[in-house]
PDB file of N, CA and C in Angstrom:
ATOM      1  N   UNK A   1     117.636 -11.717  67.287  1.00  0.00           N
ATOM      2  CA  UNK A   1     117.118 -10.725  66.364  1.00  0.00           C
ATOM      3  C   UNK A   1     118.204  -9.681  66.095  1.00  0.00           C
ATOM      4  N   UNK A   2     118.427  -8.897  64.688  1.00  0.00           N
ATOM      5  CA  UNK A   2     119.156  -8.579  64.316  1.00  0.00           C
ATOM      6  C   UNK A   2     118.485  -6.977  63.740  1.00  0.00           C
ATOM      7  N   UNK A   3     119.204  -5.961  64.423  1.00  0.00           N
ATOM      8  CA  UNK A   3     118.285  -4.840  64.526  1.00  0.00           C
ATOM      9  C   UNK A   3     119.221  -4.147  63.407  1.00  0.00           C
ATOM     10  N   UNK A   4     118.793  -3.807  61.725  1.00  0.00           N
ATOM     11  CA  UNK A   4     119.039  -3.282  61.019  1.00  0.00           C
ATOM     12  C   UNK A   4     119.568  -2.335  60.774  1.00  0.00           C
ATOM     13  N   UNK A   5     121.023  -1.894  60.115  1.00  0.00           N
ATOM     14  CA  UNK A   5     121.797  -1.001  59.940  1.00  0.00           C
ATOM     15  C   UNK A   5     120.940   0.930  60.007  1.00  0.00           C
ATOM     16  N   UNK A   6     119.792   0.531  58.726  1.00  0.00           N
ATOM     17  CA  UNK A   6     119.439   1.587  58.345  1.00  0.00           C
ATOM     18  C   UNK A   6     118.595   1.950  59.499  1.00  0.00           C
ATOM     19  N   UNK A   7     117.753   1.124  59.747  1.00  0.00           N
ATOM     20  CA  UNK A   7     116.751   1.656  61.652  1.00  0.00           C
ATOM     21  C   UNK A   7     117.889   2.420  62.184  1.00  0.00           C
ATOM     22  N   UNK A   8     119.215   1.460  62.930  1.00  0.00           N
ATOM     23  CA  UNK A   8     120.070   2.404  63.825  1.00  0.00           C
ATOM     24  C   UNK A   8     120.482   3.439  63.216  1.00  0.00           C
ATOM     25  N   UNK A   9     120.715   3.977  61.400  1.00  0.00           N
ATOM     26  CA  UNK A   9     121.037   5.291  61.027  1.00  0.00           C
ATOM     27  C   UNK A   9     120.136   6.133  61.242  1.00  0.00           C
ATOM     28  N   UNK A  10     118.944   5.792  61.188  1.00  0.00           N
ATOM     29  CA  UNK A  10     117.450   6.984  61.544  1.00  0.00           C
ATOM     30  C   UNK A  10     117.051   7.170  63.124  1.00  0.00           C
ATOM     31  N   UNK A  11     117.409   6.357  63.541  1.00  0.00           N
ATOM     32  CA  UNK A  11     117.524   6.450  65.158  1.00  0.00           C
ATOM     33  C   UNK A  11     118.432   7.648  65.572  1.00  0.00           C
ATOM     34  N   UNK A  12     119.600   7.304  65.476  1.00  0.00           N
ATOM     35  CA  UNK A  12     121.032   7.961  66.241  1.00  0.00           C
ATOM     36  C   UNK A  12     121.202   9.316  64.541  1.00  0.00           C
ATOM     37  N   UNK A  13     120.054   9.580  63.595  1.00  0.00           N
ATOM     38  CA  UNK A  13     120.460  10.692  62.869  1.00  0.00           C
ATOM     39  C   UNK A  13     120.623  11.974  63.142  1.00  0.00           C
ATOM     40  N   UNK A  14     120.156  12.584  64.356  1.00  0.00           N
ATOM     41  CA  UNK A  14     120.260  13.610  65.241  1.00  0.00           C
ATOM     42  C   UNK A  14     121.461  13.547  66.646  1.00  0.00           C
ATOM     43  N   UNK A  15     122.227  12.623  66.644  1.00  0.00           N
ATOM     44  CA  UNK A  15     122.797  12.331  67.464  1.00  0.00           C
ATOM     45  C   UNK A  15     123.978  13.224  67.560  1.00  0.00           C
ATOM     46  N   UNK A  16     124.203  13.855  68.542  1.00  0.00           N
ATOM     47  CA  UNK A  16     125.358  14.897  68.636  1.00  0.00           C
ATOM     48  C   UNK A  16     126.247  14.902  69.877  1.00  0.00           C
ATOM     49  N   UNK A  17     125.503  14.151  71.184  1.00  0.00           N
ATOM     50  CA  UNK A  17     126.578  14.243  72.141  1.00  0.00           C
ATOM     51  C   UNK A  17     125.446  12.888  73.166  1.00  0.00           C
ATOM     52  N   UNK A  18     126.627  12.055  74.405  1.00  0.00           N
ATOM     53  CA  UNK A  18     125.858  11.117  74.882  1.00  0.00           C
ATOM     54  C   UNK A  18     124.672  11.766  75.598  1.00  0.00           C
ATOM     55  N   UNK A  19     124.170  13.215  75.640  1.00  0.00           N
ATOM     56  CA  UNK A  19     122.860  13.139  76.698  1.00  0.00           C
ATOM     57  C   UNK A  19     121.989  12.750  75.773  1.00  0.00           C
ATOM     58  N   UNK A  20     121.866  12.699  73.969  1.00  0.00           N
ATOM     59  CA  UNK A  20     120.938  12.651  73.132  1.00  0.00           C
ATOM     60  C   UNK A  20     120.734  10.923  73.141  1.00  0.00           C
ATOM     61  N   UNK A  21     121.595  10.326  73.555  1.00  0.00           N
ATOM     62  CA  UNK A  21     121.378   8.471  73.893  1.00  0.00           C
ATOM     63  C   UNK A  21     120.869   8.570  75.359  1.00  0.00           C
ATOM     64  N   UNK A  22     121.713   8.799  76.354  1.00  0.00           N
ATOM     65  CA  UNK A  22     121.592   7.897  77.550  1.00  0.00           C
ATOM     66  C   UNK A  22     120.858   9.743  78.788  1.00  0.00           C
ATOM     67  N   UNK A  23     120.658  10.474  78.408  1.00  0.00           N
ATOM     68  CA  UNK A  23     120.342  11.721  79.241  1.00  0.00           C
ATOM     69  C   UNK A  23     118.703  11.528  79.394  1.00  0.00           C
ATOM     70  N   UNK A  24     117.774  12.225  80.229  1.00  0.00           N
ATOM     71  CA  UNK A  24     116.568  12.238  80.577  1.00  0.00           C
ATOM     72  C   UNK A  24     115.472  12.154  79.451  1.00  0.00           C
ATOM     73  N   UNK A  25     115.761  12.773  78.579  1.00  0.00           N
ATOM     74  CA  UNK A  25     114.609  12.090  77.332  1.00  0.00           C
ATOM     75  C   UNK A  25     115.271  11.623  76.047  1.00  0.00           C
ATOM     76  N   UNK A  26     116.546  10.805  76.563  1.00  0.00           N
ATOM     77  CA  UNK A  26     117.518  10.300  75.469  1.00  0.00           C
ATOM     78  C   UNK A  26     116.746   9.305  74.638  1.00  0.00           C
ATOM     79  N   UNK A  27     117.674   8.997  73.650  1.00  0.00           N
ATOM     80  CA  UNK A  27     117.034   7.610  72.780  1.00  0.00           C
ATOM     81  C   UNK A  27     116.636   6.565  73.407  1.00  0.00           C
ATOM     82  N   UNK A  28     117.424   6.135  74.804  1.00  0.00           N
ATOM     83  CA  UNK A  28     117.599   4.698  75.442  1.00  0.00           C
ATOM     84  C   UNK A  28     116.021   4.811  76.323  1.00  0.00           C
ATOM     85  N   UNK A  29     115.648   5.886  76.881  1.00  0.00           N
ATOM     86  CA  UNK A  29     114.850   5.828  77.474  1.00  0.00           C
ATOM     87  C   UNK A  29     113.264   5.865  76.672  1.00  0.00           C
ATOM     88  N   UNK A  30     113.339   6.483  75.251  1.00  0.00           N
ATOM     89  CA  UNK A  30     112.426   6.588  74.879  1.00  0.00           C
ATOM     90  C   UNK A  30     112.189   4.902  74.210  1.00  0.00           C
ATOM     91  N   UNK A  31     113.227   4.572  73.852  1.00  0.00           N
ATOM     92  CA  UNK A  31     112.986   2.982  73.173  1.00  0.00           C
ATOM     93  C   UNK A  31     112.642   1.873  74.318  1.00  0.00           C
ATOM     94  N   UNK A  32     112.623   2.411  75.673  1.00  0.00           N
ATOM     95  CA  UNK A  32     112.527   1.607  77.044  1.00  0.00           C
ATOM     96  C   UNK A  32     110.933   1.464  76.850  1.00  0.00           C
ATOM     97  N   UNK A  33     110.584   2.828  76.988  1.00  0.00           N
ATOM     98  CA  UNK A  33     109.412   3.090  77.764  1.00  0.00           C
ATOM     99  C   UNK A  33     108.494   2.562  76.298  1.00  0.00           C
ATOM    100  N   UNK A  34     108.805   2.638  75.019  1.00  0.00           N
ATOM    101  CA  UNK A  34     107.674   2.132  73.686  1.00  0.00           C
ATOM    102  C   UNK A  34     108.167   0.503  73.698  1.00  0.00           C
ATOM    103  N   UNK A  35     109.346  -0.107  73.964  1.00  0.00           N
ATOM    104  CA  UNK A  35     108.843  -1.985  73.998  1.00  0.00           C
ATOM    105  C   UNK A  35     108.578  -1.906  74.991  1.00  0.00           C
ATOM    106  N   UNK A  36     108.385  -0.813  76.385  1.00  0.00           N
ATOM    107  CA  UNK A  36     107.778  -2.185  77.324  1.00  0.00           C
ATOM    108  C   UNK A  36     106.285  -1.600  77.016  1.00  0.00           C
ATOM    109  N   UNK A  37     105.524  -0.975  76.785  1.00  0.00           N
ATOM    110  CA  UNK A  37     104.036  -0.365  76.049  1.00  0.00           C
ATOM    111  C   UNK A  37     104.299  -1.188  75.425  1.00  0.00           C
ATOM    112  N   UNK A  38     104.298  -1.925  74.481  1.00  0.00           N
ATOM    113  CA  UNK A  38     104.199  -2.861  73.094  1.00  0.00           C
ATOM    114  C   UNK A  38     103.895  -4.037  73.555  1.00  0.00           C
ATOM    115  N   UNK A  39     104.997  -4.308  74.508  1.00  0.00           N
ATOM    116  CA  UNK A  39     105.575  -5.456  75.211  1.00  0.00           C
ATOM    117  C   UNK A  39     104.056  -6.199  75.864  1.00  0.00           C
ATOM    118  N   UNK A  40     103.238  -5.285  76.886  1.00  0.00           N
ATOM    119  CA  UNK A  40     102.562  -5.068  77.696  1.00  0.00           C
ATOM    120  C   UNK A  40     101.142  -5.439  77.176  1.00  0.00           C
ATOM    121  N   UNK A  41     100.723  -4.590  76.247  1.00  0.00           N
ATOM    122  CA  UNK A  41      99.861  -4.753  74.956  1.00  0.00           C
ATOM    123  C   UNK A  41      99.871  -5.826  74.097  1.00  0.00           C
ATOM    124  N   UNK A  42     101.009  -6.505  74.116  1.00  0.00           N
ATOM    125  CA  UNK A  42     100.460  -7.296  73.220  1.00  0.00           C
ATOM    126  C   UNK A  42     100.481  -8.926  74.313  1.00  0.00           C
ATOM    127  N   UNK A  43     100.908  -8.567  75.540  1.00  0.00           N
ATOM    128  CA  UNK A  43     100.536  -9.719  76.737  1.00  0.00           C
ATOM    129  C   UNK A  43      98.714  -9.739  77.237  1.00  0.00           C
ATOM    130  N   UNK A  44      98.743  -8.344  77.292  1.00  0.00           N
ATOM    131  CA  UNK A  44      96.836  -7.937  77.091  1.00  0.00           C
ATOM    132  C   UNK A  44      96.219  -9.114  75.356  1.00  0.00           C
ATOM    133  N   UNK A  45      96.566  -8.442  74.417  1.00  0.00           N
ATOM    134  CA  UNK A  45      96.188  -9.200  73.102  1.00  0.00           C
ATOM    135  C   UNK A  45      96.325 -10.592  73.550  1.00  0.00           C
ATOM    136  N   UNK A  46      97.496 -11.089  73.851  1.00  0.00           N
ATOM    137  CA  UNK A  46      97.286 -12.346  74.045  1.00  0.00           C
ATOM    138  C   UNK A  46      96.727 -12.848  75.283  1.00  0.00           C
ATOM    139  N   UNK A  47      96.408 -12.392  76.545  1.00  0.00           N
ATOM    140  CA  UNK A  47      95.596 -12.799  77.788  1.00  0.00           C
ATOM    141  C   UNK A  47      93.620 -12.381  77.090  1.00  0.00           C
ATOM    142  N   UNK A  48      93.338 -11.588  76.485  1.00  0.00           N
ATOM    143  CA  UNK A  48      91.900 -11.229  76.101  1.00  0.00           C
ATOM    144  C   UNK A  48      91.322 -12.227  74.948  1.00  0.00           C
ATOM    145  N   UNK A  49      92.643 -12.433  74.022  1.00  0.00           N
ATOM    146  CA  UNK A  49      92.449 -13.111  72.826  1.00  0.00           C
ATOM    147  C   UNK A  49      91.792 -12.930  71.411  1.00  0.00           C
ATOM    148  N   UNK A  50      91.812 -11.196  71.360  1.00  0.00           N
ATOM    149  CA  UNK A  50      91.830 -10.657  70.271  1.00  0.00           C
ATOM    150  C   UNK A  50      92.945  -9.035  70.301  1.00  0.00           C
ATOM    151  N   UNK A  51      92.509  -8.446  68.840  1.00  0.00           N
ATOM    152  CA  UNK A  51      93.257  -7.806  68.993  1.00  0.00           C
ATOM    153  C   UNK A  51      92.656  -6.190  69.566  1.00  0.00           C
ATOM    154  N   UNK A  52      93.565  -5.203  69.650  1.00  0.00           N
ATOM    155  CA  UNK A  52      92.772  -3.796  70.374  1.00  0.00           C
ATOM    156  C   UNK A  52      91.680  -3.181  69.477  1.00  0.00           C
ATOM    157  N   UNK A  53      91.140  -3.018  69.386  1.00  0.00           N
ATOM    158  CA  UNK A  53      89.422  -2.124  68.918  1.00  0.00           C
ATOM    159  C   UNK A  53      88.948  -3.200  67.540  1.00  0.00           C
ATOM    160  N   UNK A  54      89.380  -4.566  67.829  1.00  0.00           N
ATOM    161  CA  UNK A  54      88.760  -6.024  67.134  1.00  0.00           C
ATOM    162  C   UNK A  54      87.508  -6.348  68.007  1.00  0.00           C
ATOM    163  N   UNK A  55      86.348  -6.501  66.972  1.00  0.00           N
ATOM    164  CA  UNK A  55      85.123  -6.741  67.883  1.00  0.00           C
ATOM    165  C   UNK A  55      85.367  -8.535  68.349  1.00  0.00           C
ATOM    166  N   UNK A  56      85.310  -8.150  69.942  1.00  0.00           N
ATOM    167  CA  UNK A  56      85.245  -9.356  70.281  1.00  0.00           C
ATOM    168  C   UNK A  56      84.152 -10.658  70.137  1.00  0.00           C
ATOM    169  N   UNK A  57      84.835 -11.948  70.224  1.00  0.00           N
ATOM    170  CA  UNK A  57      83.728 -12.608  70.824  1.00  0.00           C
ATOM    171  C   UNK A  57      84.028 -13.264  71.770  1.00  0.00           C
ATOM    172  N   UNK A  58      84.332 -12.435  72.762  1.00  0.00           N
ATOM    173  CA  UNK A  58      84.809 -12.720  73.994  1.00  0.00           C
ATOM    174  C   UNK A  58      82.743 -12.981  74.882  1.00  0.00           C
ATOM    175  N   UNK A  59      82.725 -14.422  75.420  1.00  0.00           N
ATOM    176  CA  UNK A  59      81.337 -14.335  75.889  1.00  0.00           C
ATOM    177  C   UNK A  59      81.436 -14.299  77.760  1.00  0.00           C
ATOM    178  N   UNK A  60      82.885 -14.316  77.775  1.00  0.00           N
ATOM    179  CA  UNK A  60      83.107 -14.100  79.394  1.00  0.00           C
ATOM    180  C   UNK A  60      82.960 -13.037  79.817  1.00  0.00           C
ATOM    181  N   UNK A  61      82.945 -11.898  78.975  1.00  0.00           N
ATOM    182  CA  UNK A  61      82.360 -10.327  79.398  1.00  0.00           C
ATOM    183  C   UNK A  61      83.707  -9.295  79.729  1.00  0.00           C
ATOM    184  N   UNK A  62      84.863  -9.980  79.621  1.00  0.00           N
ATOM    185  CA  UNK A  62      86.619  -9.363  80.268  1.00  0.00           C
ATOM    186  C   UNK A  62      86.681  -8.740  78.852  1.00  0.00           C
ATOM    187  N   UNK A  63      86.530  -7.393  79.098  1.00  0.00           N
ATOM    188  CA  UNK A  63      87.346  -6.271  77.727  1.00  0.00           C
ATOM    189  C   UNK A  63      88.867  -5.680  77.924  1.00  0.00           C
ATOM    190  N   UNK A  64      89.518  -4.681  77.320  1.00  0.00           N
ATOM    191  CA  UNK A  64      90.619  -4.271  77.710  1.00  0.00           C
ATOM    192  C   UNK A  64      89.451  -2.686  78.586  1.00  0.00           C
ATOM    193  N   UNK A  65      90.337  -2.267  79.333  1.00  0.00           N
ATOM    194  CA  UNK A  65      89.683  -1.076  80.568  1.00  0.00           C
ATOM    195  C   UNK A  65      90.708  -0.125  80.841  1.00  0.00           C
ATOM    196  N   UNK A  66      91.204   0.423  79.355  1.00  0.00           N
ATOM    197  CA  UNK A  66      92.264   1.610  79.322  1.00  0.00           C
ATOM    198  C   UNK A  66      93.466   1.240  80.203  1.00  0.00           C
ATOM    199  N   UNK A  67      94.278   2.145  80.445  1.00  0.00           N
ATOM    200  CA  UNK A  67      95.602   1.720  81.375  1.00  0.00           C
ATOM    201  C   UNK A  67      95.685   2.845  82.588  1.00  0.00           C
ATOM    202  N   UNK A  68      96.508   2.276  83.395  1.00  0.00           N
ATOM    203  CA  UNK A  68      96.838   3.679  83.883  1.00  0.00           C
ATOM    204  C   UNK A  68      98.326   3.702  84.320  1.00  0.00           C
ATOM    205  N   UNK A  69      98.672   5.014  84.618  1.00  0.00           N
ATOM    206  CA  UNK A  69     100.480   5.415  84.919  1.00  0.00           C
ATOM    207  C   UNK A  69     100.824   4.756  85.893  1.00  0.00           C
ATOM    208  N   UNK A  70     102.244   4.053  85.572  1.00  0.00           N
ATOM    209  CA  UNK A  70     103.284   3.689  86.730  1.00  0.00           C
ATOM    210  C   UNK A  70     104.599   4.102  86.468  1.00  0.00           C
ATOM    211  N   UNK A  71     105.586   4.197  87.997  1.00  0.00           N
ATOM    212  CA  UNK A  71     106.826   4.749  88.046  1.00  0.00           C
ATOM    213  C   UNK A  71     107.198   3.527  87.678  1.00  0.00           C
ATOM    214  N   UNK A  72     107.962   3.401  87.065  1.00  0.00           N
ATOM    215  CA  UNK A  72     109.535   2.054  86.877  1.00  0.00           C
ATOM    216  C   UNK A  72     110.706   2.454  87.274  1.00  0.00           C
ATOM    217  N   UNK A  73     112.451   1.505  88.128  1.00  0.00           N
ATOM    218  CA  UNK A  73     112.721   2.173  88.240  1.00  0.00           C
ATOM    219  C   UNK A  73     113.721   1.316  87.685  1.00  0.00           C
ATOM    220  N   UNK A  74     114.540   1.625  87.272  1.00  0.00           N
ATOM    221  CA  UNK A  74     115.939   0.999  86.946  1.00  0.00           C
ATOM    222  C   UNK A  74     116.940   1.392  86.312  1.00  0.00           C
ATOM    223  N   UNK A  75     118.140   0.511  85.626  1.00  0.00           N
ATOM    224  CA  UNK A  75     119.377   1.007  85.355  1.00  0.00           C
ATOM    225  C   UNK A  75     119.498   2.541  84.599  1.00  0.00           C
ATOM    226  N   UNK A  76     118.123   3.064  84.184  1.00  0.00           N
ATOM    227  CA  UNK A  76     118.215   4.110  83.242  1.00  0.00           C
ATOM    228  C   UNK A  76     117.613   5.210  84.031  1.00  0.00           C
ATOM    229  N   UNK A  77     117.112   4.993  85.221  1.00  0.00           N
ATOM    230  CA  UNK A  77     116.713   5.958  86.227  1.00  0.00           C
ATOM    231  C   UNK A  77     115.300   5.824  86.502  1.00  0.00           C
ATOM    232  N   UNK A  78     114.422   6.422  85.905  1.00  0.00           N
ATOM    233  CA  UNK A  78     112.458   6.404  86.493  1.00  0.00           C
ATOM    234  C   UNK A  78     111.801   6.738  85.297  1.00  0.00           C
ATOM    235  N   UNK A  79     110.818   6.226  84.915  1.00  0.00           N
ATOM    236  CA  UNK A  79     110.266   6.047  84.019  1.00  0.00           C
ATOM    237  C   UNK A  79     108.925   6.109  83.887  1.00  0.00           C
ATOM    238  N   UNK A  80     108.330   6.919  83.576  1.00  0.00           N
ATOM    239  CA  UNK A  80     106.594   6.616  83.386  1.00  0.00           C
ATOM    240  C   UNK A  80     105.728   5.388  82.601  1.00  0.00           C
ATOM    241  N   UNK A  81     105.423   4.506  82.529  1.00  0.00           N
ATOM    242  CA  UNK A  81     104.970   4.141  81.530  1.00  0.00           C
ATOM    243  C   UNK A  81     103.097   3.692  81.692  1.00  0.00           C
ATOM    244  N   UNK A  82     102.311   3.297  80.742  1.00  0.00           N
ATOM    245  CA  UNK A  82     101.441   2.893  80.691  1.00  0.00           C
ATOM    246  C   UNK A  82     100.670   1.549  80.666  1.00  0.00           C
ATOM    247  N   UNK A  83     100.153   1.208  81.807  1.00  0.00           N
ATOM    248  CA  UNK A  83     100.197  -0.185  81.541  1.00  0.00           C
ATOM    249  C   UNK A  83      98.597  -0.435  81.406  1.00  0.00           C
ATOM    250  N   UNK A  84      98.476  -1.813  80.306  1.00  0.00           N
ATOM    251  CA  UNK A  84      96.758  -1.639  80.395  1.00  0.00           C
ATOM    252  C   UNK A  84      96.335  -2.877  81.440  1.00  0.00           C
ATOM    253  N   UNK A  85      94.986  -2.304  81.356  1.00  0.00           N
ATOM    254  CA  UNK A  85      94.321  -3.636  81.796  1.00  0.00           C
ATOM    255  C   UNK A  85      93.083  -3.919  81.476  1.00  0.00           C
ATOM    256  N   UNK A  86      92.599  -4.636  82.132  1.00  0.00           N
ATOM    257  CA  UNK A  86      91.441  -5.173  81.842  1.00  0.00           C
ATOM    258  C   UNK A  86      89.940  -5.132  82.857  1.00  0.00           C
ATOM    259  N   UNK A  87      88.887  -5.604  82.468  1.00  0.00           N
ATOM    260  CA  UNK A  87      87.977  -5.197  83.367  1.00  0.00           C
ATOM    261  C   UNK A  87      87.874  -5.708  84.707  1.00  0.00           C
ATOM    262  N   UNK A  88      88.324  -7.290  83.916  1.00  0.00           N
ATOM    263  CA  UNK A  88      88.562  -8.359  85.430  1.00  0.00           C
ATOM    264  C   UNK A  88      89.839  -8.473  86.128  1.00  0.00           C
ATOM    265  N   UNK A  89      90.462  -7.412  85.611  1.00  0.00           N
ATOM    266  CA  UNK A  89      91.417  -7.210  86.658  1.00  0.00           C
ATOM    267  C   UNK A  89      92.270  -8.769  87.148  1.00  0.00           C
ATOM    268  N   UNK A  90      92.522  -9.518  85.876  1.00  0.00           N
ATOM    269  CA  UNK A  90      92.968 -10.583  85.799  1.00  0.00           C
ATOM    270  C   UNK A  90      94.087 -10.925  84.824  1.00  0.00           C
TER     271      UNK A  90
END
């Protein structure tokens, strides 16, 4: 995949020194923490088998059951993110 000139000009358009990329609420971390939310959500969409506030016809009774906070930790330091789940916890 080929991530478009004009996206990276509106991204990095405020960009003035490396803490605004790689520093505590830099670009790198904010684009971390929204694909892996996306990422996450749409592994929910596809484990439930519809989409979020789509009336199901799910007859096994498993809905999505909000998310809750976890630390992550890696090359970019610690990270909050939101992860969902489900009722059956499956």
């Amino acid at each position: 995949m080929t991530i478009p000139k004009d996206l990276l000009d509106t991204l990095m358009k405020d960009y003035k020194n490396p803490e605004d990329l790689i520093g505590e609420t830099g670009l790198l971390k904010q684009l971390t923490k929204q694909l892996l939310e996306r990422a996450m959500q749409a592994e929910m969409t596809d484990h439930l088998g519809y989409e979020k506030n789509a009336l199901s016809n799910n007859k096994a009774g498993n809905a999505r059951n909000g998310s809750y906070q976890k630390k992550i930790k890696g090359e970019f330091g610690e990270l909050d993110i939101a992860v969902p789940r489900d009722r059956d916890s499956s």
